[in-house]
N, C-alpha and C. Protein backbone atom coordinates (compact mmCIF):
# COMPACT_ATOMS: atom_id res chain seq x y z
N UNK A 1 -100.09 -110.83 -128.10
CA UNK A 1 -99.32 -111.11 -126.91
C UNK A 1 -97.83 -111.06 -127.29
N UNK A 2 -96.88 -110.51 -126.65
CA UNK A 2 -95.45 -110.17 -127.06
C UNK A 2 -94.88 -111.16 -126.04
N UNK A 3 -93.92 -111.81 -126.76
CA UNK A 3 -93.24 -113.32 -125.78
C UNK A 3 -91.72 -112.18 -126.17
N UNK A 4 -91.17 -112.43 -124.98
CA UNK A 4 -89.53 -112.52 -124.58
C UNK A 4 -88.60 -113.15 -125.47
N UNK A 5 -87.60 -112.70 -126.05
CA UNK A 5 -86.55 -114.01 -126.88
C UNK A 5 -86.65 -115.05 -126.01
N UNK A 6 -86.72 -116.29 -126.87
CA UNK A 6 -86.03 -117.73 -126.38
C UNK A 6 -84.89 -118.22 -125.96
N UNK A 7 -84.45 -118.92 -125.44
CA UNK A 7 -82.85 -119.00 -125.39
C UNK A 7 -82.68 -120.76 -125.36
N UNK A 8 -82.29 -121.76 -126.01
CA UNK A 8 -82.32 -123.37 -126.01
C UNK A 8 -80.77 -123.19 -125.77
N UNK A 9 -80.29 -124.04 -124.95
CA UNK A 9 -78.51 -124.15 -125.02
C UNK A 9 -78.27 -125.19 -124.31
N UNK A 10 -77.23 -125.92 -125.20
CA UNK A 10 -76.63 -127.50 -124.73
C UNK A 10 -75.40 -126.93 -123.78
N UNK A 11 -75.50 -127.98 -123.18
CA UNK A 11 -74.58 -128.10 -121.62
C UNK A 11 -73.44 -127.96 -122.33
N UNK A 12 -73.19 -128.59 -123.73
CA UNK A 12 -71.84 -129.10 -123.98
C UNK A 12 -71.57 -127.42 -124.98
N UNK A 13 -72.51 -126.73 -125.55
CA UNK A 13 -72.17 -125.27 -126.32
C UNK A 13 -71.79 -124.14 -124.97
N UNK A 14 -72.21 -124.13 -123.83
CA UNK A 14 -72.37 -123.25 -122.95
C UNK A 14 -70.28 -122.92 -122.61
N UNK A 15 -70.54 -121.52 -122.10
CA UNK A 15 -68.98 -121.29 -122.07
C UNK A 15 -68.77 -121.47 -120.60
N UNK A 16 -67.91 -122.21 -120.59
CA UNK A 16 -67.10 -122.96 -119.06
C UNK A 16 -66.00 -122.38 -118.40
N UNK A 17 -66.02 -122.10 -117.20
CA UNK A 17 -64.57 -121.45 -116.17
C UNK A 17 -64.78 -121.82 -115.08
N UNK A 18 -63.62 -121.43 -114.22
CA UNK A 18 -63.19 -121.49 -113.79
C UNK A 18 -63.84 -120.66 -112.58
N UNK A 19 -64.95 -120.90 -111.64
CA UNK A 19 -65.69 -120.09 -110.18
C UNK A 19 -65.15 -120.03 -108.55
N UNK A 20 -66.12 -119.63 -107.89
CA UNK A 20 -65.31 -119.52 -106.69
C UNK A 20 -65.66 -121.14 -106.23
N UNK A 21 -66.43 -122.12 -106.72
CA UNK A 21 -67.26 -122.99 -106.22
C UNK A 21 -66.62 -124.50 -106.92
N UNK A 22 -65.67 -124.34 -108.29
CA UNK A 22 -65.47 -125.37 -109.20
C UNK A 22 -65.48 -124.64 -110.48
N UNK A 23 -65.60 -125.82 -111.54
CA UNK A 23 -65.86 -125.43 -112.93
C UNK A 23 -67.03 -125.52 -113.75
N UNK A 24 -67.67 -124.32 -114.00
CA UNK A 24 -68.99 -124.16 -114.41
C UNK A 24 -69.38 -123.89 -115.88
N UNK A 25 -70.44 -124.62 -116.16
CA UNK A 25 -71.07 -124.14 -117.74
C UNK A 25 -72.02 -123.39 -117.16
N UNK A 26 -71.94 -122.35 -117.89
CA UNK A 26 -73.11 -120.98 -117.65
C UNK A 26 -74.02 -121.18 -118.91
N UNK A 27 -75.25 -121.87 -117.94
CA UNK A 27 -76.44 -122.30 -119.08
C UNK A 27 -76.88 -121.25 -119.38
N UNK A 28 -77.15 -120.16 -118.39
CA UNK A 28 -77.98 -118.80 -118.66
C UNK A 28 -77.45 -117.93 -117.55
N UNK A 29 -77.19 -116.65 -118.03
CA UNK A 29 -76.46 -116.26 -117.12
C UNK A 29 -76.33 -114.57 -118.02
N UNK A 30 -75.89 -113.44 -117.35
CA UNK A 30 -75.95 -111.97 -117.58
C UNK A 30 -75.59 -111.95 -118.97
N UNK A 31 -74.76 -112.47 -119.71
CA UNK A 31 -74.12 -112.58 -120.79
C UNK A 31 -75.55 -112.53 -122.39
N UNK A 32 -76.32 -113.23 -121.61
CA UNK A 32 -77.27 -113.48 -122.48
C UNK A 32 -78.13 -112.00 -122.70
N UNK A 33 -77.59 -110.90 -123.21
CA UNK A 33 -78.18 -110.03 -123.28
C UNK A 33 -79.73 -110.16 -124.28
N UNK A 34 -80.53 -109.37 -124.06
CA UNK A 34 -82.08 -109.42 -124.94
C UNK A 34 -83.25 -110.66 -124.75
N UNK A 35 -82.45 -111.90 -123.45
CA UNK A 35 -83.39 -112.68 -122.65
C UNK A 35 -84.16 -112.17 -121.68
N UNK A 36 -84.03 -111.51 -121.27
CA UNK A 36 -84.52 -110.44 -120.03
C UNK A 36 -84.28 -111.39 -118.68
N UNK A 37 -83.50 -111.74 -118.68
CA UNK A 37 -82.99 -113.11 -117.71
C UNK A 37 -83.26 -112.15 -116.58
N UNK A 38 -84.01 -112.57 -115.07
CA UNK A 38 -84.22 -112.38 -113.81
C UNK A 38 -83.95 -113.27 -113.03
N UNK A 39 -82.74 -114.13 -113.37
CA UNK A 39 -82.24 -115.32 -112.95
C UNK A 39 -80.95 -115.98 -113.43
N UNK A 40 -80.31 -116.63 -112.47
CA UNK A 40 -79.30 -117.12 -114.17
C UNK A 40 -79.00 -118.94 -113.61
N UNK A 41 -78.04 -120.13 -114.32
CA UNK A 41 -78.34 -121.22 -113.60
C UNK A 41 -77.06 -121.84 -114.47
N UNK A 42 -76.49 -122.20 -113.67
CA UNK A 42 -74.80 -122.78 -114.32
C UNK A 42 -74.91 -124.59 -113.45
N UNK A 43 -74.18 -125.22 -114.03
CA UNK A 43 -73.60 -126.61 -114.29
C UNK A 43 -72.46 -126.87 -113.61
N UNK A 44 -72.76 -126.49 -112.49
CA UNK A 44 -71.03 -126.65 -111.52
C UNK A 44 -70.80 -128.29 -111.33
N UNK A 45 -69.49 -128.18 -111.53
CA UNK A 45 -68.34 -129.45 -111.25
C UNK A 45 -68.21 -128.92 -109.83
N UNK A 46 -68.06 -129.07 -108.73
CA UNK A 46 -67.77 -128.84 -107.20
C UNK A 46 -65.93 -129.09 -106.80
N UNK A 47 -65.33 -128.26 -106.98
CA UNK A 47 -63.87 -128.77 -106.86
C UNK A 47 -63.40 -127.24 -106.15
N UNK A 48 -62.64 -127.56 -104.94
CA UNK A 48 -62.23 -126.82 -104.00
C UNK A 48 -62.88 -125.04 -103.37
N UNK A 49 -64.01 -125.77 -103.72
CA UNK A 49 -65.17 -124.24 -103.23
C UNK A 49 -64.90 -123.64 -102.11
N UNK A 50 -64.82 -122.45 -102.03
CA UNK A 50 -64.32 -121.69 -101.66
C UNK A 50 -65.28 -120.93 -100.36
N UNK A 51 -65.03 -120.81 -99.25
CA UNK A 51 -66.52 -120.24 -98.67
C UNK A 51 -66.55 -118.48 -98.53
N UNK A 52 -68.08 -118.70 -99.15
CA UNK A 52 -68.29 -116.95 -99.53
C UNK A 52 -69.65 -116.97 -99.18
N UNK A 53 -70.51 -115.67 -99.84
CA UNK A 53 -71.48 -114.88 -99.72
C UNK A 53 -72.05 -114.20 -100.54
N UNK A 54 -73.48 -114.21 -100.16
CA UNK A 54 -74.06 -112.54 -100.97
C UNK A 54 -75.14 -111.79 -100.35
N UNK A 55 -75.01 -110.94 -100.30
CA UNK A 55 -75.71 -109.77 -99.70
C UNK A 55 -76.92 -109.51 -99.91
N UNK A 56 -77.20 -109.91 -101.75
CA UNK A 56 -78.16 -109.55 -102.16
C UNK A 56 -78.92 -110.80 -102.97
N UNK A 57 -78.02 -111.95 -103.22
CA UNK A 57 -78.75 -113.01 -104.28
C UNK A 57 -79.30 -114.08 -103.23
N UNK A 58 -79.74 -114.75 -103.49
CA UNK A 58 -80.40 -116.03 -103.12
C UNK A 58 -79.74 -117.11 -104.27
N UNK A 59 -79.55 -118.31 -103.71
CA UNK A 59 -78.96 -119.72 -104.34
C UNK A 59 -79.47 -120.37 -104.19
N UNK A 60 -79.86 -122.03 -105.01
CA UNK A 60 -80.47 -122.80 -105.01
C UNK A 60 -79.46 -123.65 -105.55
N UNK A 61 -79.37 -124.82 -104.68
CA UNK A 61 -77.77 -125.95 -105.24
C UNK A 61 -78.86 -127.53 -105.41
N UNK A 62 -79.10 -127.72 -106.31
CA UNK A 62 -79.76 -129.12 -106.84
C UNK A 62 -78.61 -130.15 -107.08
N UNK A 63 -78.39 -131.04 -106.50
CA UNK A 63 -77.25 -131.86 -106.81
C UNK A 63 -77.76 -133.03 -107.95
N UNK A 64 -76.80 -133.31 -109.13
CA UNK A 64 -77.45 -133.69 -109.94
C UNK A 64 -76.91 -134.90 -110.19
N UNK A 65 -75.51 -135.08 -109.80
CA UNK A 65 -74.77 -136.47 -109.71
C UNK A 65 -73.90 -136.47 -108.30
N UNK A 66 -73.09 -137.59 -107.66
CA UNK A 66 -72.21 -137.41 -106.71
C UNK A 66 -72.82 -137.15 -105.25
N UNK A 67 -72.01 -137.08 -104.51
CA UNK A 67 -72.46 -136.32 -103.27
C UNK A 67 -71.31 -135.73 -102.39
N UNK A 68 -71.54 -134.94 -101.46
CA UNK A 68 -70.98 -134.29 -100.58
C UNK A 68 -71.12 -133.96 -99.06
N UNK A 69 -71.33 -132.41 -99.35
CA UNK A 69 -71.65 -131.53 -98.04
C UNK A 69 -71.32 -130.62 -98.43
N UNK A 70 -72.48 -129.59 -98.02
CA UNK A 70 -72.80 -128.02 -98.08
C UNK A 70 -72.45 -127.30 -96.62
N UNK A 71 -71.18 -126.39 -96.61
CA UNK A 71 -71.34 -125.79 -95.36
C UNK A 71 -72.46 -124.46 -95.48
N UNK A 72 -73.27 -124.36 -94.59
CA UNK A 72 -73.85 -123.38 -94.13
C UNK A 72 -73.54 -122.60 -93.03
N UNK A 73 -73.31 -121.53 -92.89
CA UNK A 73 -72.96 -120.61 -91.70
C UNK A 73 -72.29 -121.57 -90.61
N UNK A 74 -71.11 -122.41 -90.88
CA UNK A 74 -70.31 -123.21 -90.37
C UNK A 74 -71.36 -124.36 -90.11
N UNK A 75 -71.57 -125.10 -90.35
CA UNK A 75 -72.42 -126.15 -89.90
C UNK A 75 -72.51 -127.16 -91.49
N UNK A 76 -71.90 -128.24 -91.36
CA UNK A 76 -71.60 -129.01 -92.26
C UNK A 76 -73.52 -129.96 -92.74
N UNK A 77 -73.79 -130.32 -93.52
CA UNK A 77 -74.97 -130.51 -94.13
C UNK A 77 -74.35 -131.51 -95.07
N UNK A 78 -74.94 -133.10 -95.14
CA UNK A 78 -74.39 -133.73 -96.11
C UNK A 78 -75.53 -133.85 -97.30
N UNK A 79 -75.26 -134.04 -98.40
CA UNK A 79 -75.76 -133.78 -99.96
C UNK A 79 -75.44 -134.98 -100.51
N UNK A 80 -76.25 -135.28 -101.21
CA UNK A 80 -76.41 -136.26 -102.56
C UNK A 80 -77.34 -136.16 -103.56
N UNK A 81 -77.37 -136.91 -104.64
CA UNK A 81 -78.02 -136.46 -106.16
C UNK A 81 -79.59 -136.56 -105.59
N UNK A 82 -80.15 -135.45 -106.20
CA UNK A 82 -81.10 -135.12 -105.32
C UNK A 82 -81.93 -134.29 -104.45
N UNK A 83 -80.86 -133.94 -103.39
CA UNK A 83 -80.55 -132.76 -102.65
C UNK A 83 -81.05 -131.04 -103.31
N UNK A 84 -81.85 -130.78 -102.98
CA UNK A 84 -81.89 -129.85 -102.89
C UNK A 84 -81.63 -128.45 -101.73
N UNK A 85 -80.51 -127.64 -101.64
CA UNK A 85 -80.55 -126.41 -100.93
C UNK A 85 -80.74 -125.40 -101.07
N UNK A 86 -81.28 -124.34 -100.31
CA UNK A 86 -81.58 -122.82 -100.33
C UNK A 86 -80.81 -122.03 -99.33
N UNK A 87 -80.28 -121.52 -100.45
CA UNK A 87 -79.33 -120.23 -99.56
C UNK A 87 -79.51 -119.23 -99.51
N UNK A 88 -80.13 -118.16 -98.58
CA UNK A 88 -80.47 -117.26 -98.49
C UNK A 88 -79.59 -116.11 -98.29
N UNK A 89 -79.35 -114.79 -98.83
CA UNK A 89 -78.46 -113.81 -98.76
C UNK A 89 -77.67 -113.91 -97.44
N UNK A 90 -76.53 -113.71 -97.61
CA UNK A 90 -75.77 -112.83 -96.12
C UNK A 90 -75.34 -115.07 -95.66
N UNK A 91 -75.86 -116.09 -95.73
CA UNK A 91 -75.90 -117.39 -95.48
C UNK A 91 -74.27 -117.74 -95.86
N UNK A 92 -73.04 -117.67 -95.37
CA UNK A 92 -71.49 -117.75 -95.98
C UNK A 92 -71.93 -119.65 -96.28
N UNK A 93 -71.38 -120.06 -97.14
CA UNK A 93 -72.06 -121.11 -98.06
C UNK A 93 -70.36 -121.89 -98.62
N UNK A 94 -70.27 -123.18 -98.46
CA UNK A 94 -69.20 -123.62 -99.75
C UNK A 94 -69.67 -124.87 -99.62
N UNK A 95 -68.90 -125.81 -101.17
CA UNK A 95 -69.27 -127.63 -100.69
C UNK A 95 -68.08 -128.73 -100.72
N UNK A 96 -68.31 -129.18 -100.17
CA UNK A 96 -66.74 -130.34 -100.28
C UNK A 96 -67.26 -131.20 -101.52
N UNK A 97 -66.62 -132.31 -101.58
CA UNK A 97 -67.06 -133.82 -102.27
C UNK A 97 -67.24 -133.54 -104.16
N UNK A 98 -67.29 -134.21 -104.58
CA UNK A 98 -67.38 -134.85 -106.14
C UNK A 98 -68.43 -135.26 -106.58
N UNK A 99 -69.61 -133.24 -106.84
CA UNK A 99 -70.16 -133.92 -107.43
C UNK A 99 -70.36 -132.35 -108.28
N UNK A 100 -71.86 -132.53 -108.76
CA UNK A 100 -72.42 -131.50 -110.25
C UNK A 100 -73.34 -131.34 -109.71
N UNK A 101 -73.22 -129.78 -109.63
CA UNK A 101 -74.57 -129.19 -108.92
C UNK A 101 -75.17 -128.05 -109.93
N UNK A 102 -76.36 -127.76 -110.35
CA UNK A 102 -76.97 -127.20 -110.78
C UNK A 102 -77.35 -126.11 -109.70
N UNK A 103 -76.82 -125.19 -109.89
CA UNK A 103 -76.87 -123.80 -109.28
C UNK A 103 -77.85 -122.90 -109.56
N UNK A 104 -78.73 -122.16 -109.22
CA UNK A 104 -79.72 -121.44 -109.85
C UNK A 104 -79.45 -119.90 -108.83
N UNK A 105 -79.25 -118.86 -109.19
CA UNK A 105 -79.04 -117.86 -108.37
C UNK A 105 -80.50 -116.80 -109.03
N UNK A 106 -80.74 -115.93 -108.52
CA UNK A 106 -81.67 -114.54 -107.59
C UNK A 106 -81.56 -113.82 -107.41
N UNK A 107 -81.38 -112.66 -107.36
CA UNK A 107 -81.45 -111.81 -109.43
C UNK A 107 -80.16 -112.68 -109.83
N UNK A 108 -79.92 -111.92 -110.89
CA UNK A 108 -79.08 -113.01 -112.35
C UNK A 108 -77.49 -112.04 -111.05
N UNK A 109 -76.53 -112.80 -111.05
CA UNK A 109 -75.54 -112.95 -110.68
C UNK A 109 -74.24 -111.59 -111.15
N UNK A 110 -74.05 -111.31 -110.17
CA UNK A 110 -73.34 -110.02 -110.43
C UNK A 110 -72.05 -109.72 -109.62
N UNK A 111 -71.01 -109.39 -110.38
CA UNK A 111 -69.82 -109.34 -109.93
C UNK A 111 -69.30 -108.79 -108.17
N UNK A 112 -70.35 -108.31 -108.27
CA UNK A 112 -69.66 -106.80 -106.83
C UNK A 112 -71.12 -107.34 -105.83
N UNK A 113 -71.29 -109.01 -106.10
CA UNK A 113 -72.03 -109.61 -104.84
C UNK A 113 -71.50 -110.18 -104.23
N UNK A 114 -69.87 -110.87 -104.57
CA UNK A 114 -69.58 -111.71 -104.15
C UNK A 114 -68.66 -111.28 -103.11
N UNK A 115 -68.71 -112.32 -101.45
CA UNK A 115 -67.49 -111.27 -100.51
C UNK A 115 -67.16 -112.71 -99.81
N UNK A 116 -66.21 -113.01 -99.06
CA UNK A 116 -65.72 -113.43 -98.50
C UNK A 116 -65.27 -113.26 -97.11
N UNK A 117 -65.70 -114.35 -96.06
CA UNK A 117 -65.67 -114.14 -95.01
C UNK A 117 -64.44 -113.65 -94.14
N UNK A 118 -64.27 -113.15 -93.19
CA UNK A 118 -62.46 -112.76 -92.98
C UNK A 118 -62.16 -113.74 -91.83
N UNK A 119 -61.19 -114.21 -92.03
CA UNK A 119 -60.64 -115.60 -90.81
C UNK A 119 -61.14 -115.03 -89.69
């Protein structure tokens, strides 16, 4: 039976920036070439998120400390540790409040998905 590389990685080794959503550790994510990753799942801090989109991914926002609110297609949704949401493609998405959300995106996350709504 042929197993896939492994991949183990601490929150605190993972490389951190600066997103459209806050500041994220990218636990697993495109970078990880030879995982065969069909997924990827970052460590967001939630600080002045930005509202956007994707065409083609699906999101999953697990709140893991803190709480907030998730806008969905304008319609405010309040969140706390706990919380689980599903965002489905084309869904324009951002979150207010102070907290750490575990993000999980559908296929693995790709530059020329991301768009922004026009005023």
């Amino acid at each position: 039976m042929s197993k896939g590389p492994l991949l183990i990685r601490h929150e605190g080794d993972a490389p951190r920036e600066r997103s459209t959503c806050g500041w994220r550790d990218r636990l697993i994510s495109r970078e990880d070439e030879g995982t065969g990753v069909a997924a990827w799942a970052h460590a967001v801090d939630i600080d002045g998120a930005k509202l956007h989109y994707h065409k083609r991914g699906t999101e999953l926002y697990y709140v893991l400390e803190g709480e907030g609110s998730v806008m969905l297609d304008g319609e405010e949704h309040p969140v706390k540790k706990g919380s689980l949401v599903h965002i489905p493609p084309g869904v324009v998405h951002g979150a207010r409040g102070r907290m750490r959300v575990l993000v999980v995106g559908i296929p693995d996350i790709a530059e020329d998905d991301l768009f922004f709504p026009e005023p």
